[in-house]
Protein backbone atom coordinates (compact mmCIF):
# COMPACT_ATOMS: atom_id res chain seq x y z
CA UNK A 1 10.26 -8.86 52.21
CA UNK A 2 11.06 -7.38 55.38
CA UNK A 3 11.86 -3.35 55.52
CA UNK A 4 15.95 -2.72 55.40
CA UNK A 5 17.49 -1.50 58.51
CA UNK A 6 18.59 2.18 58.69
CA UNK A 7 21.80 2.59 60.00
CA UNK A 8 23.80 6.48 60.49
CA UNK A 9 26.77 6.66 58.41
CA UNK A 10 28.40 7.58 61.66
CA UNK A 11 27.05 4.46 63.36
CA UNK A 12 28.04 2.23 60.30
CA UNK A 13 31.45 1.43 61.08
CA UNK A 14 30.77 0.29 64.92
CA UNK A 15 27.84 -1.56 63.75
CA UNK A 16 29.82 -3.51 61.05
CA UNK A 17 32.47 -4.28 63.25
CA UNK A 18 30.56 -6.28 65.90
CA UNK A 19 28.19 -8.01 63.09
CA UNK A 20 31.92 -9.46 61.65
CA UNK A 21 33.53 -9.81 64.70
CA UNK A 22 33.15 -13.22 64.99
CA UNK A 23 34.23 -13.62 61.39
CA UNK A 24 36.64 -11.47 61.33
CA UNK A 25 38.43 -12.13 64.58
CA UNK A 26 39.35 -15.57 63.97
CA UNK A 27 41.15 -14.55 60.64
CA UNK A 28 42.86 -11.65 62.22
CA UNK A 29 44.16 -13.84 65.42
CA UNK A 30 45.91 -16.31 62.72
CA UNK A 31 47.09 -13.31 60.50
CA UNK A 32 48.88 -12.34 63.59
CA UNK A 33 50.48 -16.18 64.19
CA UNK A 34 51.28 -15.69 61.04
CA UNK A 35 53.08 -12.39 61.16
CA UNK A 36 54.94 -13.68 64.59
CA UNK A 37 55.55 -17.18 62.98
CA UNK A 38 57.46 -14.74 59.84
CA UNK A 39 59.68 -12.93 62.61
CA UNK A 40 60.63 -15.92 63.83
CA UNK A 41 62.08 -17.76 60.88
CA UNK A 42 63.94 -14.27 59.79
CA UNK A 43 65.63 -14.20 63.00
CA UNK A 44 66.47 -17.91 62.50
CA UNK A 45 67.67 -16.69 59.54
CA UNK A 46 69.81 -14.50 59.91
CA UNK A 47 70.98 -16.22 63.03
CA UNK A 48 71.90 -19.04 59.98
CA UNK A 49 73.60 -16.38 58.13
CA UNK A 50 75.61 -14.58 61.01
CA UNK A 51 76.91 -17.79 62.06
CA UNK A 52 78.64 -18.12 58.62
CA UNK A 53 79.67 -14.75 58.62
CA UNK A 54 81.62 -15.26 61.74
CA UNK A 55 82.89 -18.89 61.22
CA UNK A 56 84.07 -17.18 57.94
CA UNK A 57 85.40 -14.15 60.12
CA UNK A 58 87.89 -16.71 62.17
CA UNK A 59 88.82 -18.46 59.05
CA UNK A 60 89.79 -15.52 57.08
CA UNK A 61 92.12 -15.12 60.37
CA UNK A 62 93.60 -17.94 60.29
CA UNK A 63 95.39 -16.78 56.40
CA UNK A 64 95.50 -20.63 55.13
CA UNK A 65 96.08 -20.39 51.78
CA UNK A 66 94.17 -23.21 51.12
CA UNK A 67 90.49 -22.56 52.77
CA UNK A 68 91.14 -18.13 53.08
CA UNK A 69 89.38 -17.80 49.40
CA UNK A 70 86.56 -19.82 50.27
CA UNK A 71 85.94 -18.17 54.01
CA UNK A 72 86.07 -14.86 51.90
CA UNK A 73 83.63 -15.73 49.60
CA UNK A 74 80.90 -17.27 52.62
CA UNK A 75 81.88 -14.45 54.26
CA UNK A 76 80.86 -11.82 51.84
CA UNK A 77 77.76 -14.16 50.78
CA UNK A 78 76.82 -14.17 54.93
CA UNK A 79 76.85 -10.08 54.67
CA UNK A 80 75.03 -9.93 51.93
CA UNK A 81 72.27 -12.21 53.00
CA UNK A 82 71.84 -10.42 56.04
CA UNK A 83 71.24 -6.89 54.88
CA UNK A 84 68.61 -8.82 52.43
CA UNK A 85 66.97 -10.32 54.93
CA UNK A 86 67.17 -7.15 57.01
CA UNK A 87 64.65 -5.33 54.71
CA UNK A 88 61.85 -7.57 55.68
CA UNK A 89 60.34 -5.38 57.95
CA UNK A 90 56.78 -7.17 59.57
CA UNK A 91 53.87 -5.46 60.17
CA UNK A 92 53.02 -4.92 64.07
CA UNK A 93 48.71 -4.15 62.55
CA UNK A 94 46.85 -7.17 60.34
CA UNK A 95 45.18 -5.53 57.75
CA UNK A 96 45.52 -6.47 54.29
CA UNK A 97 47.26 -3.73 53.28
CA UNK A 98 50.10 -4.30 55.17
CA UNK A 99 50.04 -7.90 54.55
CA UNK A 100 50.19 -7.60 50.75
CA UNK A 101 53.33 -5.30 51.39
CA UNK A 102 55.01 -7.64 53.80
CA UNK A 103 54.30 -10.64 50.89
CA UNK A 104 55.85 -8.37 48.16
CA UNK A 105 58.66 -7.99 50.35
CA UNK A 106 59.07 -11.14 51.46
CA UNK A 107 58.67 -12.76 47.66
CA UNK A 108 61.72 -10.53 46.48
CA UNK A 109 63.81 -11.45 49.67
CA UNK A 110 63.59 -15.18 48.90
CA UNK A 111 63.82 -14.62 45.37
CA UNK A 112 66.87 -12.58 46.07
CA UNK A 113 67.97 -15.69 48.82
CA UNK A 114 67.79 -17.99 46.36
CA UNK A 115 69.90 -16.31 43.81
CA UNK A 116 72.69 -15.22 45.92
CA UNK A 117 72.78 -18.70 47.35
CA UNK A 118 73.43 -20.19 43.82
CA UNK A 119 75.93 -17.76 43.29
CA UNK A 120 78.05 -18.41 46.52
CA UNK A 121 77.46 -22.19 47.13
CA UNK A 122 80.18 -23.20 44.23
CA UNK A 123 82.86 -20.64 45.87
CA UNK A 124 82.00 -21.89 48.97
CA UNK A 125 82.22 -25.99 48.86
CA UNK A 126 83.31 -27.88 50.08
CA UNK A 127 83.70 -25.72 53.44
CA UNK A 128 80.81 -24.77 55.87
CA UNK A 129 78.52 -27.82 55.56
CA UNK A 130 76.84 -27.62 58.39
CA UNK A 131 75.93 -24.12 58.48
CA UNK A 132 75.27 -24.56 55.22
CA UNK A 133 72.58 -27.45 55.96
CA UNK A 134 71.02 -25.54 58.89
CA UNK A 135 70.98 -22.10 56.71
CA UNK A 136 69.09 -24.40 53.99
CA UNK A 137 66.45 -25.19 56.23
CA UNK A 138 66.14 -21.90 56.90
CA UNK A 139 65.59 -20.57 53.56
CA UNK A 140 63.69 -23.67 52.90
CA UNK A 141 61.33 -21.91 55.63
CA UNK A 142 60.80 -18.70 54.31
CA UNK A 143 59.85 -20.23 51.36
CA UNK A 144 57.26 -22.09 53.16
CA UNK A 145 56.06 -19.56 55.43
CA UNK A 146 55.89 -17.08 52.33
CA UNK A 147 53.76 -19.34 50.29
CA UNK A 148 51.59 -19.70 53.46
CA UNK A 149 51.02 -16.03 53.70
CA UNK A 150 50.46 -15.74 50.24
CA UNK A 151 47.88 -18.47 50.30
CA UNK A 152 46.29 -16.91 53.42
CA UNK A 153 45.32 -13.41 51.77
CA UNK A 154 43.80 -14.99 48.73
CA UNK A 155 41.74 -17.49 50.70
CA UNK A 156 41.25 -16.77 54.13
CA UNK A 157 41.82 -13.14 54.52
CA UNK A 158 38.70 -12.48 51.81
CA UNK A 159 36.02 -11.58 54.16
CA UNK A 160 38.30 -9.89 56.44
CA UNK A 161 39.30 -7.42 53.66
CA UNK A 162 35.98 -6.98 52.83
CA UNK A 163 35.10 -5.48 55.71
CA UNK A 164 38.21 -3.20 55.59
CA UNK A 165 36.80 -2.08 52.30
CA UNK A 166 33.39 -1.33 54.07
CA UNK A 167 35.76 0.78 56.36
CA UNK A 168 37.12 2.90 53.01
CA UNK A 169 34.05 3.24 51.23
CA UNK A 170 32.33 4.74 54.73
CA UNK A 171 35.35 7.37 55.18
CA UNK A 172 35.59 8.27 50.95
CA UNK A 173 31.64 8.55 51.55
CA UNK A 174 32.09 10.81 54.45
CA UNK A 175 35.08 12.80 52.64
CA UNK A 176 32.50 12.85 49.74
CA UNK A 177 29.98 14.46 51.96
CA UNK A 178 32.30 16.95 53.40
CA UNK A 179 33.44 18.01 50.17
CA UNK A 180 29.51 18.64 48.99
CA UNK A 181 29.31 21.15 52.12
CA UNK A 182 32.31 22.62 51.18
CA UNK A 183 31.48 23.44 47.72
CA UNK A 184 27.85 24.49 48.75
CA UNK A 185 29.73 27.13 50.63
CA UNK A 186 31.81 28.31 48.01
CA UNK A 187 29.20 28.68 45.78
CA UNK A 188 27.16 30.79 47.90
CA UNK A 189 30.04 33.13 48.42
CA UNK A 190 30.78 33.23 44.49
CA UNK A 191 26.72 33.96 44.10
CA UNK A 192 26.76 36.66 46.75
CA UNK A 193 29.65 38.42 44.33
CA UNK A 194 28.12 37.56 41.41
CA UNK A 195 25.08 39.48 42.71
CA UNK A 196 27.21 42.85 44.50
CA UNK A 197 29.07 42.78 40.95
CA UNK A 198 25.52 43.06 38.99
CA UNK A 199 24.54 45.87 41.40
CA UNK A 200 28.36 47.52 40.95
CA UNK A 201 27.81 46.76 36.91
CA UNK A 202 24.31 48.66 36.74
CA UNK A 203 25.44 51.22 38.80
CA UNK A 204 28.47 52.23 36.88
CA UNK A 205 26.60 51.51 33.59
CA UNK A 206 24.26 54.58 34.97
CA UNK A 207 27.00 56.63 35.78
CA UNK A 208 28.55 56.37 32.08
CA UNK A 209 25.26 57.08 30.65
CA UNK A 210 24.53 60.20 33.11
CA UNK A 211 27.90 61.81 31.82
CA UNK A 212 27.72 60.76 28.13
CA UNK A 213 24.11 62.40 28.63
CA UNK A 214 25.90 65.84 29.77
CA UNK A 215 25.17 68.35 26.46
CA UNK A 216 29.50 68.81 26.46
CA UNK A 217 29.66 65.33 25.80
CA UNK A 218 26.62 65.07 23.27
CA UNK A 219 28.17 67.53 21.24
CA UNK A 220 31.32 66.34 21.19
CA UNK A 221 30.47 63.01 20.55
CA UNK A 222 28.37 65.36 17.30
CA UNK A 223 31.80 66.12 16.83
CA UNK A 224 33.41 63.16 16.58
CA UNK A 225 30.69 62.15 14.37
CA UNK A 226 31.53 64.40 11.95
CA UNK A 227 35.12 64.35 11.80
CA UNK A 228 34.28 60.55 11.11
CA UNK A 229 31.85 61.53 8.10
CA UNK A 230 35.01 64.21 6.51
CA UNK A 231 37.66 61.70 7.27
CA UNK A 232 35.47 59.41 5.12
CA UNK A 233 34.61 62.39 2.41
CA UNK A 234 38.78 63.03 2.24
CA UNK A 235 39.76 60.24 1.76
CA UNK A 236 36.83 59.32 -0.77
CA UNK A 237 38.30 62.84 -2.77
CA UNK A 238 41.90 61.80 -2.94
CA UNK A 239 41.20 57.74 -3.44
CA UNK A 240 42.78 57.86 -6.99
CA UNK A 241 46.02 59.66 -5.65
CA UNK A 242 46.71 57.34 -2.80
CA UNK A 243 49.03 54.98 -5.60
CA UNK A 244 51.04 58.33 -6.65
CA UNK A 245 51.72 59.40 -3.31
CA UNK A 246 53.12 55.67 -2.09
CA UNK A 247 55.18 56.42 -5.40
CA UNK A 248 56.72 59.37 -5.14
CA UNK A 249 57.28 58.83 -1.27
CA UNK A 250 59.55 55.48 -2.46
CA UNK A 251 61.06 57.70 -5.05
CA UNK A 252 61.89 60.36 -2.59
CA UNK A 253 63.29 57.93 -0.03
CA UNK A 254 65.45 56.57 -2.83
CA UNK A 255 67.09 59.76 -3.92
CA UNK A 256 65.41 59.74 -7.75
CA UNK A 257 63.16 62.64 -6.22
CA UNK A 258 63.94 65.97 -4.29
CA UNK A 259 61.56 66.70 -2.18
CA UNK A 260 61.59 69.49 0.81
CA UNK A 261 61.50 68.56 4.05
CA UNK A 262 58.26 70.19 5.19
CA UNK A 263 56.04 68.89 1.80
CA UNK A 264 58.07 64.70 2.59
CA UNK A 265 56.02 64.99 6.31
CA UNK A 266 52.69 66.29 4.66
CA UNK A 267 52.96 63.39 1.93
CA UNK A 268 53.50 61.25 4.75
CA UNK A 269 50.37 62.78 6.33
CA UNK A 270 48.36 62.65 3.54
CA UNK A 271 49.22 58.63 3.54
CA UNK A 272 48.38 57.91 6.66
CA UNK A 273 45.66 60.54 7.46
CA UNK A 274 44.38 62.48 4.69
CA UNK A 275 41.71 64.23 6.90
CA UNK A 276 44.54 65.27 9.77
CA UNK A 277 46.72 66.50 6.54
CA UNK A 278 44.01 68.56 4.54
CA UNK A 279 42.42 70.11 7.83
CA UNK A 280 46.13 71.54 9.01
CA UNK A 281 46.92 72.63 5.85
CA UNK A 282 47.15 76.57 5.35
CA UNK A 283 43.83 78.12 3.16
CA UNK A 284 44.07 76.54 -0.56
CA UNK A 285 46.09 73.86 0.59
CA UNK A 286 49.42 74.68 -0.96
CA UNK A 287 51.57 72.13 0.06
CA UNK A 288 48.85 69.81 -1.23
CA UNK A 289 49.28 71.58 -4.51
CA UNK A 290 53.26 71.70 -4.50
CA UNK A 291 53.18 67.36 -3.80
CA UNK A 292 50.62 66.87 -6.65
CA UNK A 293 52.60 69.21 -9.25
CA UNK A 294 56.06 67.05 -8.04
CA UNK A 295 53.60 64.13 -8.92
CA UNK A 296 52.87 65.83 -12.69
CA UNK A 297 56.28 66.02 -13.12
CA UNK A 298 57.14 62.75 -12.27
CA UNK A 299 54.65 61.02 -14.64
CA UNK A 300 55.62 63.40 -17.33
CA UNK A 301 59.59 62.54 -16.99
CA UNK A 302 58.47 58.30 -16.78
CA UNK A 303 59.76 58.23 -12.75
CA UNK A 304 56.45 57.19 -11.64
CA UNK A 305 54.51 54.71 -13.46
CA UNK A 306 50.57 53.44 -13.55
CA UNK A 307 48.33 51.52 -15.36
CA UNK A 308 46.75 53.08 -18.16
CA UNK A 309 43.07 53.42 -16.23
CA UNK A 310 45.06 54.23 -12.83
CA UNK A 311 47.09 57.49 -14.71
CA UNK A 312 43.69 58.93 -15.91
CA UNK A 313 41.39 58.79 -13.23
CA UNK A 314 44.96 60.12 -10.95
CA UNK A 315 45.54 63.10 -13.51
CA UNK A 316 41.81 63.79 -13.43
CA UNK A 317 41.74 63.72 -9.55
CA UNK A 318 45.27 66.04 -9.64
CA UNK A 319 43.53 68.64 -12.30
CA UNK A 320 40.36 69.26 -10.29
CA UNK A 321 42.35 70.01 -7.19
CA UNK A 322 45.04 72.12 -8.50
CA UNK A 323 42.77 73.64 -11.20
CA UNK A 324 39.05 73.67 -9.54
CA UNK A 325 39.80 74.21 -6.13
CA UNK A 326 37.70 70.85 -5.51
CA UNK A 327 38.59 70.65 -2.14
CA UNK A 328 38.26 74.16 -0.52
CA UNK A 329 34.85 73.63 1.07
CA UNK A 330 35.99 70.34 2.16
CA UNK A 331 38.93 71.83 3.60
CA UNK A 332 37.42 74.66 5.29
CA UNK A 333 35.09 72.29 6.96
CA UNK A 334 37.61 69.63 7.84
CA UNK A 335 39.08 72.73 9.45
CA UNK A 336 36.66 74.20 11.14
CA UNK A 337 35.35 71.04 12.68
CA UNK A 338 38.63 70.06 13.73
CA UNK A 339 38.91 73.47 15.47
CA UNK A 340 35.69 73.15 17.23
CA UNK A 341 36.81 69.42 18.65
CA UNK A 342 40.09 70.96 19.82
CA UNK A 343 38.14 74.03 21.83
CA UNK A 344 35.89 71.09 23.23
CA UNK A 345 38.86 68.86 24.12
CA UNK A 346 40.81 71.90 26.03
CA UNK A 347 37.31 72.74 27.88
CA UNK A 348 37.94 72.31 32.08
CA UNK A 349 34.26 70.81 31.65
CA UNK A 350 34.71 68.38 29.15
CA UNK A 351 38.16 67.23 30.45
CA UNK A 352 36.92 66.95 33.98
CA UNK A 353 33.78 65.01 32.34
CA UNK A 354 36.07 62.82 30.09
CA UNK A 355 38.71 62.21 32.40
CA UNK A 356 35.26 60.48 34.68
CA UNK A 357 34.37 58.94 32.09
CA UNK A 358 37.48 57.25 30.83
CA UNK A 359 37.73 55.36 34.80
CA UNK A 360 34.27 54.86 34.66
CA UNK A 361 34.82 52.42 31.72
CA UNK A 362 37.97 51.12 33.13
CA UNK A 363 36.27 50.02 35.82
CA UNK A 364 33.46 48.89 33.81
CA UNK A 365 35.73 46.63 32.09
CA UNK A 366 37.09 45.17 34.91
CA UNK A 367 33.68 44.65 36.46
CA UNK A 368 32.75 42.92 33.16
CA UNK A 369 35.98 40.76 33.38
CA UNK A 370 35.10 39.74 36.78
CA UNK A 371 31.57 39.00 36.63
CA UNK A 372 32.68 36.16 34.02
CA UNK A 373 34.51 34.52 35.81
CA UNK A 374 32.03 34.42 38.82
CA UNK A 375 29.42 33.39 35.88
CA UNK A 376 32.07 30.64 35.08
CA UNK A 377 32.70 29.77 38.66
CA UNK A 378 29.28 29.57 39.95
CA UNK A 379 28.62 27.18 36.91
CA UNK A 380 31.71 24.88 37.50
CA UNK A 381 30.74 25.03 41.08
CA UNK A 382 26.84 23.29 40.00
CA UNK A 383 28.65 20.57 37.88
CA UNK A 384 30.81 19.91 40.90
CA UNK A 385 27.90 19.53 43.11
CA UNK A 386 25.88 17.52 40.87
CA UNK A 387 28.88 15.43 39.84
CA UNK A 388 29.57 14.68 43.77
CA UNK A 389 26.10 14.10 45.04
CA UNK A 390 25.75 11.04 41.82
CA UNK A 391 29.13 10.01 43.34
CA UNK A 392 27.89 9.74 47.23
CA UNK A 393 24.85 8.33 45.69
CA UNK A 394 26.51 5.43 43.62
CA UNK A 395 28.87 4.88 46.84
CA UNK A 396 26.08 4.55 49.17
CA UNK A 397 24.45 1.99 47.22
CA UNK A 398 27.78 0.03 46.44
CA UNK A 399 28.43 0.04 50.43
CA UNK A 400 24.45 -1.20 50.98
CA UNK A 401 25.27 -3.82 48.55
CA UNK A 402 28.74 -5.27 50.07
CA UNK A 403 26.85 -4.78 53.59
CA UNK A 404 24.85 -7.34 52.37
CA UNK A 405 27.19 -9.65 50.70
CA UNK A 406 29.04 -9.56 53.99
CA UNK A 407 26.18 -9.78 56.74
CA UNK A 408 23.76 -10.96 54.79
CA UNK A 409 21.65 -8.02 55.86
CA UNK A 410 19.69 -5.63 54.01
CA UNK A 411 20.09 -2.14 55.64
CA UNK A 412 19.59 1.61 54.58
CA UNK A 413 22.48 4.00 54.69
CA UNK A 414 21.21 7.68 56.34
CA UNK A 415 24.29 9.78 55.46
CA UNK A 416 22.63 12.71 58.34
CA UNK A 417 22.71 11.86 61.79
């Protein structure tokens, strides 16, 4: 078997043209006879229909009573026909594109004929007979010369049209090309900021880690530690009086409790941060004391209720504190600690250190944020280029294939020059 030609993509078109020229020249010469032969039966036509339309015109003058209804009625059926007709517009190109459209229009346009001349006849008759007769012939035409041009681009036109596909595939295979190029481009731009952002991402990371490193920030991260370890301790210390306090808050809110002003916002402390609440209190923690004696007296008087197991393990918790001073070393280092954060905090150092260190991670973040979506993009960028180079691949060997089914040649696309 002989080797396959090689032919450019470039080239392709030029070449296919003169291998089908004397196929496809023929076929095109009586597509246009066809299109002129079209033209002239609509202009006969409507020549048909606007001599109706004016013998109807000088009838409708004359105001018999006898024949004015029926020169109305051809009259408006002449109008009519003519604006139908009208919309036929014929192709000045033969391609088959432009043929089917021309066919579609032409079908409806008979159809439409047809119908409006079964409506009118009736209202017409017996007047106008013979430019009724010649219209008939006229319609009886475009019937014939629409069936004809129907026939012709099943039949005839086929291996025109296939080369006019050859044409399509070659320019979606070039568009296919370009767009491979294209997106090879943008994915070497999204790479190039996928790599700046790793740089900008270590370099920031660094940063962050040189000022967390700074002994300011190592101790008040110690800090923070252990305000996290107390917070934990307090709230471990006053677990069993958590229930009470939601109590007697709901029966202070109601108006079955009085309750000062100053100990209502420390019970609301104590509920929502028992650590904050103990380490603000004054030494012994009197308030503390004054909520958990109104809590005493509210179980004692029936107010506030609890289970059975839930009252004794709260009445034990309540004795040791008011009773054992169970929480003064606690408090005195919930204090203290709490002290030492708040000297750290106000320190020129520190803040100028934090106040780094809170942009660094903001623009850490966005860093992070970003580099996704490159990640993302770069990938959906390789799927697109894989995805188009199968297409241009599968399209190059469809067009080899109708190449051959058309010329009967085997050739070799080379999509470079």
């Amino acid at each position: 078997m002989s080797q396959p030609k090689q032919i450019t993509l470039t080239d392709l078109k030029e070449w296919i043209s003169k291998e089908t020229k004397p196929i496809v020249e023929p076929i095109r010469n009586k597509g246009a006879n066809v299109l002129k032969e079209i033209q002239e039966r609509l202009d006969y036509a409507l020549d048909s229909s606007q001599k109706i339309f004016e013998n109807s015109e000088r009838e409708m003058q004359k105001t018999n009573p006898k024949t004015y209804r029926f020169a109305r009625n051809a009259n408006k059926f002449a109008h009519s026909l003519s604006e139908a007709l009208k919309t036929v517009k014929v192709p000045e190109q033969v391609d088959y594109k432009s043929l089917q459209a021309l066919s579609n229009d032409l079908e409806k346009t008979v159809t439409a004929t047809l119908q409006m001349r079964a409506e009118a006849y009736p209202y017409i008759t017996p007047y106008f007979i013979f430019d009724r007769r010649k219209l008939d012939v006229m319609i009886k035409r475009l019937v014939d010369i629409q069936k004809e041009l129907r026939d012709f681009l099943t039949t005839k036109y086929a291996k025109a049209r296939m080369v006019e596909d050859v044409s399509s595939m070659i320019d979606r295979l070039l568009l296919a090309i370009n767009q491979v190029g294209e997106t090879q481009k943008q994915r070497l731009r999204v790479e190039e900021r996928e790599k700046m952002l790793q740089q900008e991402l270590m370099k920031t990371q660094q940063e962050i880690a040189n000022i967390q490193g700074r002994a300011e920030l190592t101790e008040l991260n110690k800090v923070e530690e252990n305000i996290k370890g107390l917070r934990e301790e307090v709230k471990h210390s006053l677990r069993y009086l958590q229930k009470p306090f939601f109590k007697l808050q709901s029966l202070a809110q109601s108006g079955n409790i009085a309750i000062p002003v100053d100990e209502a916002k420390k019970l609301g402390d104590y509920l929502n941060d028992p650590f904050e609440a103990l380490a603000t209190e004054e030494d012994g923690y009197p308030t503390l004391k004054n909520i958990l004696k109104k809590v005493e007296e509210a179980i004692n008087q029936g107010k506030l209720k609890l289970k059975s197991t839930r009252l004794r393990k709260a009445q034990e918790q309540i004795n040791t504190v008011l009773n054992k001073a169970s929480l003064s070393t606690l408090q005195k280092s919930c204090t203290e600690t709490r002290y030492h954060k708040n000297q750290l905090l106000t320190s020129d150092v520190v803040a100028t250190f934090q106040n780094k260190l809170v942009g660094l991670q903001e623009r850490l973040k966005q860093f992070q944020k970003e580099n996704e979506f490159t990640i993302s993009r770069v990938k959906a960028l390789k799927d697109e280029h894989g995805k188009l180079h199968q297409k241009i691949e599968n399209e190059k060997k469809d067009l080899e294939k109708t190449v051959l089914q058309l010329t009967g040649k085997n050739i070799q696309v080379i999509l470079q020059a």
